[in-house]
PDB file of N, CA and C in Angstrom:
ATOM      1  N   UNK A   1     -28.141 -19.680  78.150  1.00  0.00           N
ATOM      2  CA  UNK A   1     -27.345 -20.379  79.136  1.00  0.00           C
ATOM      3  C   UNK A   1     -26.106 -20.934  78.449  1.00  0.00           C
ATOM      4  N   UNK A   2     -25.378 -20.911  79.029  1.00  0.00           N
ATOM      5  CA  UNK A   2     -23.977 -21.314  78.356  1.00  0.00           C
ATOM      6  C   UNK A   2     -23.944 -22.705  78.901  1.00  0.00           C
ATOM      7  N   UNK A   3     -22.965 -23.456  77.786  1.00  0.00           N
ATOM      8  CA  UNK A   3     -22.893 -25.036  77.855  1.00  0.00           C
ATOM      9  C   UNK A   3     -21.817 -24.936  78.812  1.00  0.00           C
ATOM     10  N   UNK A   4     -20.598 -24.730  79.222  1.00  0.00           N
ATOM     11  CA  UNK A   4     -19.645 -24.502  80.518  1.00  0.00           C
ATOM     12  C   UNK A   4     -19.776 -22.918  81.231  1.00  0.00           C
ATOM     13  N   UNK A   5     -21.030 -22.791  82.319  1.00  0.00           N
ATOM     14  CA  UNK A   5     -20.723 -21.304  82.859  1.00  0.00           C
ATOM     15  C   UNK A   5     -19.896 -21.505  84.032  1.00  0.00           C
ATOM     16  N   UNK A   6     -20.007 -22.374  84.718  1.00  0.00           N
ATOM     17  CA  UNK A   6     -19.259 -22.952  85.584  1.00  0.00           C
ATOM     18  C   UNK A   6     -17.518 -22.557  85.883  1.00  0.00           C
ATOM     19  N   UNK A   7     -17.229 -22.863  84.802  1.00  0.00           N
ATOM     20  CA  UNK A   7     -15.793 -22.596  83.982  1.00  0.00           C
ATOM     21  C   UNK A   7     -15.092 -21.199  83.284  1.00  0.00           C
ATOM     22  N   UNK A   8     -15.948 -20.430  83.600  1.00  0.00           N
ATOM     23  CA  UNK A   8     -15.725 -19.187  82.812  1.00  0.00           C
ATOM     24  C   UNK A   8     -15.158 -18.056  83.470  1.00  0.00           C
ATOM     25  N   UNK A   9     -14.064 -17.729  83.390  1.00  0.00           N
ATOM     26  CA  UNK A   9     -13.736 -16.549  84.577  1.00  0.00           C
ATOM     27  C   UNK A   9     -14.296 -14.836  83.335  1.00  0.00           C
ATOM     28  N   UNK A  10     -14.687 -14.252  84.529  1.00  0.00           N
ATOM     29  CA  UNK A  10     -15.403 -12.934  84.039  1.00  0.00           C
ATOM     30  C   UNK A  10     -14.628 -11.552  84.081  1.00  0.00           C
ATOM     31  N   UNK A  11     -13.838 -10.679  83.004  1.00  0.00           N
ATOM     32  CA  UNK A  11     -13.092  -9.797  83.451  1.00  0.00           C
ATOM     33  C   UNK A  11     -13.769  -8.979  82.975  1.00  0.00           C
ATOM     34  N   UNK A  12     -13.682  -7.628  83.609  1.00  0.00           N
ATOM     35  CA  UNK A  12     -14.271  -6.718  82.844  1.00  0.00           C
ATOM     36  C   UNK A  12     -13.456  -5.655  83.159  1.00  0.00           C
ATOM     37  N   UNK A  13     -13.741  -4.229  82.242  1.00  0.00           N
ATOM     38  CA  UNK A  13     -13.058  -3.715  81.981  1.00  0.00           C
ATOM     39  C   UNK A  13     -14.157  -2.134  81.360  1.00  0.00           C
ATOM     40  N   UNK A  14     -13.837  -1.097  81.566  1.00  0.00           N
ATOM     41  CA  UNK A  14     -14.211   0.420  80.712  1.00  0.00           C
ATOM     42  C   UNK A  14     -13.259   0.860  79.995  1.00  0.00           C
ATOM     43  N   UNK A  15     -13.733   1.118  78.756  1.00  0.00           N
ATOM     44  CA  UNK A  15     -12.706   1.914  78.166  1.00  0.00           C
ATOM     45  C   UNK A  15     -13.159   2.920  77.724  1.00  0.00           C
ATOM     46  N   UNK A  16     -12.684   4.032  77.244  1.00  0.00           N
ATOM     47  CA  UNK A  16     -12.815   5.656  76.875  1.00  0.00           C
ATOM     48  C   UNK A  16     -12.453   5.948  75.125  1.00  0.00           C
ATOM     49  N   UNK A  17     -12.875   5.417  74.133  1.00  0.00           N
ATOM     50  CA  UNK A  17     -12.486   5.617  73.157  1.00  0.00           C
ATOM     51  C   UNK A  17     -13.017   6.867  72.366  1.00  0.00           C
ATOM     52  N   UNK A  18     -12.319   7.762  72.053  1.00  0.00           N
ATOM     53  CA  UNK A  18     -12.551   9.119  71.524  1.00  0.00           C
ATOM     54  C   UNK A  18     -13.243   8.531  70.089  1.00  0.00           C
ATOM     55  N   UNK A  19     -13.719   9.665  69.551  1.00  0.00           N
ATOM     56  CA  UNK A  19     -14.702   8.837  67.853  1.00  0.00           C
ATOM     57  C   UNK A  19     -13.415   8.889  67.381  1.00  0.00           C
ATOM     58  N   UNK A  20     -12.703   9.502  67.219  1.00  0.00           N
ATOM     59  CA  UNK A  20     -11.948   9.706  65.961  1.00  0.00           C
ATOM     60  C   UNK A  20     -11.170   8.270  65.935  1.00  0.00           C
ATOM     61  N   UNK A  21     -10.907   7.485  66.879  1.00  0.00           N
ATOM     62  CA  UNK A  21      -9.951   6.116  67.255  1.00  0.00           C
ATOM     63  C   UNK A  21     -10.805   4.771  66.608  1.00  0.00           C
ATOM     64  N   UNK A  22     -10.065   3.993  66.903  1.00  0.00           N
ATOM     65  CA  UNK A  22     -10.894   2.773  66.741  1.00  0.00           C
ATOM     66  C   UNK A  22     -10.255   1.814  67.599  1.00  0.00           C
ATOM     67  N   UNK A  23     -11.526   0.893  68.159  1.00  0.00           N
ATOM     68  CA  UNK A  23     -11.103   0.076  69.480  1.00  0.00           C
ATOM     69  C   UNK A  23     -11.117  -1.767  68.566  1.00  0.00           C
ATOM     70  N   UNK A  24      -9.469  -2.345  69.108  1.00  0.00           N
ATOM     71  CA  UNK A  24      -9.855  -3.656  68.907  1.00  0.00           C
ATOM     72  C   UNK A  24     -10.015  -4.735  69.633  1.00  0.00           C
ATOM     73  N   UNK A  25     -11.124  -5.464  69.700  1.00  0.00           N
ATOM     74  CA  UNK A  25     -10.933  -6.259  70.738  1.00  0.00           C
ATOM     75  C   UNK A  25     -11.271  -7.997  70.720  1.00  0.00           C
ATOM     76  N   UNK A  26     -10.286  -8.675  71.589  1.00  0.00           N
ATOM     77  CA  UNK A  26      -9.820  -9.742  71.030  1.00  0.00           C
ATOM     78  C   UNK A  26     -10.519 -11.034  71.800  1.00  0.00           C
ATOM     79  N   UNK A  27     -11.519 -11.961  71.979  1.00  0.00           N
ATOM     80  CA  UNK A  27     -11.714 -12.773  72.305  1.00  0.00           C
ATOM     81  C   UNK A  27     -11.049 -14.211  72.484  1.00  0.00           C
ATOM     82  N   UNK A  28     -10.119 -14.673  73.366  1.00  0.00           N
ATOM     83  CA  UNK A  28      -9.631 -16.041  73.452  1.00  0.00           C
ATOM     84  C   UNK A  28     -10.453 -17.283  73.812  1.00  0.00           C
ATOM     85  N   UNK A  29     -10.627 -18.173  73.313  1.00  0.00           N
ATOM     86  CA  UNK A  29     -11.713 -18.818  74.170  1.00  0.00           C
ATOM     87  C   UNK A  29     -10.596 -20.378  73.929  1.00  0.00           C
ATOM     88  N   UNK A  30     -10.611 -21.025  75.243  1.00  0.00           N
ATOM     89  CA  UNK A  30      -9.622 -22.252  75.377  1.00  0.00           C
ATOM     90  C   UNK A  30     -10.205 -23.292  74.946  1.00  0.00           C
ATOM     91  N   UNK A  31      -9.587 -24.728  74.382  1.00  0.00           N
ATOM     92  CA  UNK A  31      -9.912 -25.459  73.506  1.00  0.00           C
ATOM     93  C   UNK A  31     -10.634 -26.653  74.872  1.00  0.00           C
ATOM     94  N   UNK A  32     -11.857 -27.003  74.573  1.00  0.00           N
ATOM     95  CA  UNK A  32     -12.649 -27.305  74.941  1.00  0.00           C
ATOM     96  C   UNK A  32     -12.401 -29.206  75.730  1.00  0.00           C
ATOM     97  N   UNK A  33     -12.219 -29.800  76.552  1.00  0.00           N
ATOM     98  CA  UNK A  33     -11.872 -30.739  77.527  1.00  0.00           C
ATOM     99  C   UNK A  33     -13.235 -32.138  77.061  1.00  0.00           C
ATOM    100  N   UNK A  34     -14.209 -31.757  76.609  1.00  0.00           N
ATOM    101  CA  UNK A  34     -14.949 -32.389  76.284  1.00  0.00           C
ATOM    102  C   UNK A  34     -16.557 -31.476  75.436  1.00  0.00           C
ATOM    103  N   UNK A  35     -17.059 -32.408  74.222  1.00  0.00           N
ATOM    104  CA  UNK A  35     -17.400 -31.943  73.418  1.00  0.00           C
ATOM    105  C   UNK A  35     -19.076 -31.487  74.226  1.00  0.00           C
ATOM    106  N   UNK A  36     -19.229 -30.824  73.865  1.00  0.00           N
ATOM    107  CA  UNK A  36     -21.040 -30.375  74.125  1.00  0.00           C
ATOM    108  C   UNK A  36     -21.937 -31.633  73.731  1.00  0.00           C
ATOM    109  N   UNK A  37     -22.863 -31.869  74.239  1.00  0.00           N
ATOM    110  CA  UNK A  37     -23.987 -32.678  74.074  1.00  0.00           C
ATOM    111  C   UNK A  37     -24.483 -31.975  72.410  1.00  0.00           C
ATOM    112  N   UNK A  38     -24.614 -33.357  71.043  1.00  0.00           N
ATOM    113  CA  UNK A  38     -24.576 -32.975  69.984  1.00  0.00           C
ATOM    114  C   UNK A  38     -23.412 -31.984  68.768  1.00  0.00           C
ATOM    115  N   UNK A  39     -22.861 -31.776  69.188  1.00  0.00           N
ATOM    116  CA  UNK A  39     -21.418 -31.171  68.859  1.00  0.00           C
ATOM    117  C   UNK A  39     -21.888 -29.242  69.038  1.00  0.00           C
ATOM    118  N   UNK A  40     -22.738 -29.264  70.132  1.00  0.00           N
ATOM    119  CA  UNK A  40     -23.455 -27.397  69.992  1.00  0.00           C
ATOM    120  C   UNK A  40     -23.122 -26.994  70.920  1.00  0.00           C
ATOM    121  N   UNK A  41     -22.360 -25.965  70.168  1.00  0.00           N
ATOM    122  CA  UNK A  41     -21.736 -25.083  71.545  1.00  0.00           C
ATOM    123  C   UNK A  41     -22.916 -23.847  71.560  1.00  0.00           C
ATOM    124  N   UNK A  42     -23.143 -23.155  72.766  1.00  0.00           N
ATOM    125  CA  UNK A  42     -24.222 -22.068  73.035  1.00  0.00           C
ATOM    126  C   UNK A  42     -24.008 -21.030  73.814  1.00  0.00           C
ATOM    127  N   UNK A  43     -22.288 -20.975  73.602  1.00  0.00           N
ATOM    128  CA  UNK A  43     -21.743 -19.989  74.320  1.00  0.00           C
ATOM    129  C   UNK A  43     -22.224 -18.222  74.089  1.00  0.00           C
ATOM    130  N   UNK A  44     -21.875 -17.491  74.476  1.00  0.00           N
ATOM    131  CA  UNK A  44     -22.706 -16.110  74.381  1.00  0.00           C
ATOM    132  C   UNK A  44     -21.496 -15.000  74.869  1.00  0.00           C
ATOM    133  N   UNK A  45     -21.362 -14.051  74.303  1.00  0.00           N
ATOM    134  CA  UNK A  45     -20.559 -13.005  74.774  1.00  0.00           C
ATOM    135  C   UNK A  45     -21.449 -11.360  74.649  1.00  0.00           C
ATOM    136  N   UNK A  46     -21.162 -10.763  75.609  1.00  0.00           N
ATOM    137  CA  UNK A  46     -22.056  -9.467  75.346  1.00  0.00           C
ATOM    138  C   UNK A  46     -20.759  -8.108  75.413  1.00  0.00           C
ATOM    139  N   UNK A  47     -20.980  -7.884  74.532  1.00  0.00           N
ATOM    140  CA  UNK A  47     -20.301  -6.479  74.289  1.00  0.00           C
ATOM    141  C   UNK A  47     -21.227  -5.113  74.229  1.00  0.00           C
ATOM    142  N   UNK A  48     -21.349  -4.329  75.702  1.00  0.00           N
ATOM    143  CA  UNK A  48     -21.884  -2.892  75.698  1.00  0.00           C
ATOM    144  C   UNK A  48     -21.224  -1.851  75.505  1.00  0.00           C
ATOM    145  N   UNK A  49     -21.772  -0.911  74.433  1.00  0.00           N
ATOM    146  CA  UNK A  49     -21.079   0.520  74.233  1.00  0.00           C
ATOM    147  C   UNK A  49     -22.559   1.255  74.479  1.00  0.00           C
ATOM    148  N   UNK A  50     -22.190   2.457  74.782  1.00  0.00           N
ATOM    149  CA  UNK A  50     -23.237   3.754  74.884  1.00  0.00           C
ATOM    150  C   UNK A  50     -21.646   5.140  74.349  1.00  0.00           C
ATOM    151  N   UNK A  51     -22.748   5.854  73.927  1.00  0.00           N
ATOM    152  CA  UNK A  51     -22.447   7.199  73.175  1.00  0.00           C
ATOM    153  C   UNK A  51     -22.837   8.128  74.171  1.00  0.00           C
ATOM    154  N   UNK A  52     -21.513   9.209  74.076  1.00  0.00           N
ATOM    155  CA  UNK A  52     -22.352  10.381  75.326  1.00  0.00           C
ATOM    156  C   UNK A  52     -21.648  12.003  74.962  1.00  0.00           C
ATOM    157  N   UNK A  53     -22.233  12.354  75.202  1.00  0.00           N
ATOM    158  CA  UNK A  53     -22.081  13.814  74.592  1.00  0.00           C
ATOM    159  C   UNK A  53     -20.174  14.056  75.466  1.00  0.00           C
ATOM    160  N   UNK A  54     -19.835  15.127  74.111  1.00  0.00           N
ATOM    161  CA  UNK A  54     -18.402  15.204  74.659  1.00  0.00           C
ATOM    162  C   UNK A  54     -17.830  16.031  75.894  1.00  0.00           C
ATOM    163  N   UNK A  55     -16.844  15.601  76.712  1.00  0.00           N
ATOM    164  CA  UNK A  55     -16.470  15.708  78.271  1.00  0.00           C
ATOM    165  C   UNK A  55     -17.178  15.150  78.874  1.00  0.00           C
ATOM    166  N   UNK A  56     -18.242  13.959  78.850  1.00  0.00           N
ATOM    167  CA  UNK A  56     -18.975  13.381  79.803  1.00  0.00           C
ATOM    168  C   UNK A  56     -18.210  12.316  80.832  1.00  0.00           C
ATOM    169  N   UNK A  57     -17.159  11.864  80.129  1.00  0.00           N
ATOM    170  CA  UNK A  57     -16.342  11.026  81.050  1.00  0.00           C
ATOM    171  C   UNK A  57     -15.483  11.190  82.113  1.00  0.00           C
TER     172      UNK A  57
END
């Protein structure tokens, strides 16, 4: 459970990265309005990739 879910806007996005490339990707997270109960933040981010045989996309 996240300490602000409330607050969190959700974008999402697919991308198509060929092997030979490399993908970078950048997390912003805004400076916080008041501190977490104990100074613990328990925030969580999930990043999914799957592999698929080539022309599958």
């Amino acid at each position: 459970m996240s300490s602000l879910l409330l607050l969190y806007i959700l974008i999402t996005f697919i991308v198509c990265v060929p092997s030979y490339l490399h993908f970078h990707l950048e997390v912003t997270m805004q400076a916080q309005k008041k501190a977490p109960p104990n100074m613990h933040c328990i925030d969580e981010f999930l990043i999914q990739s799957i592999v698929t045989r080539p022309g599958a996309y």
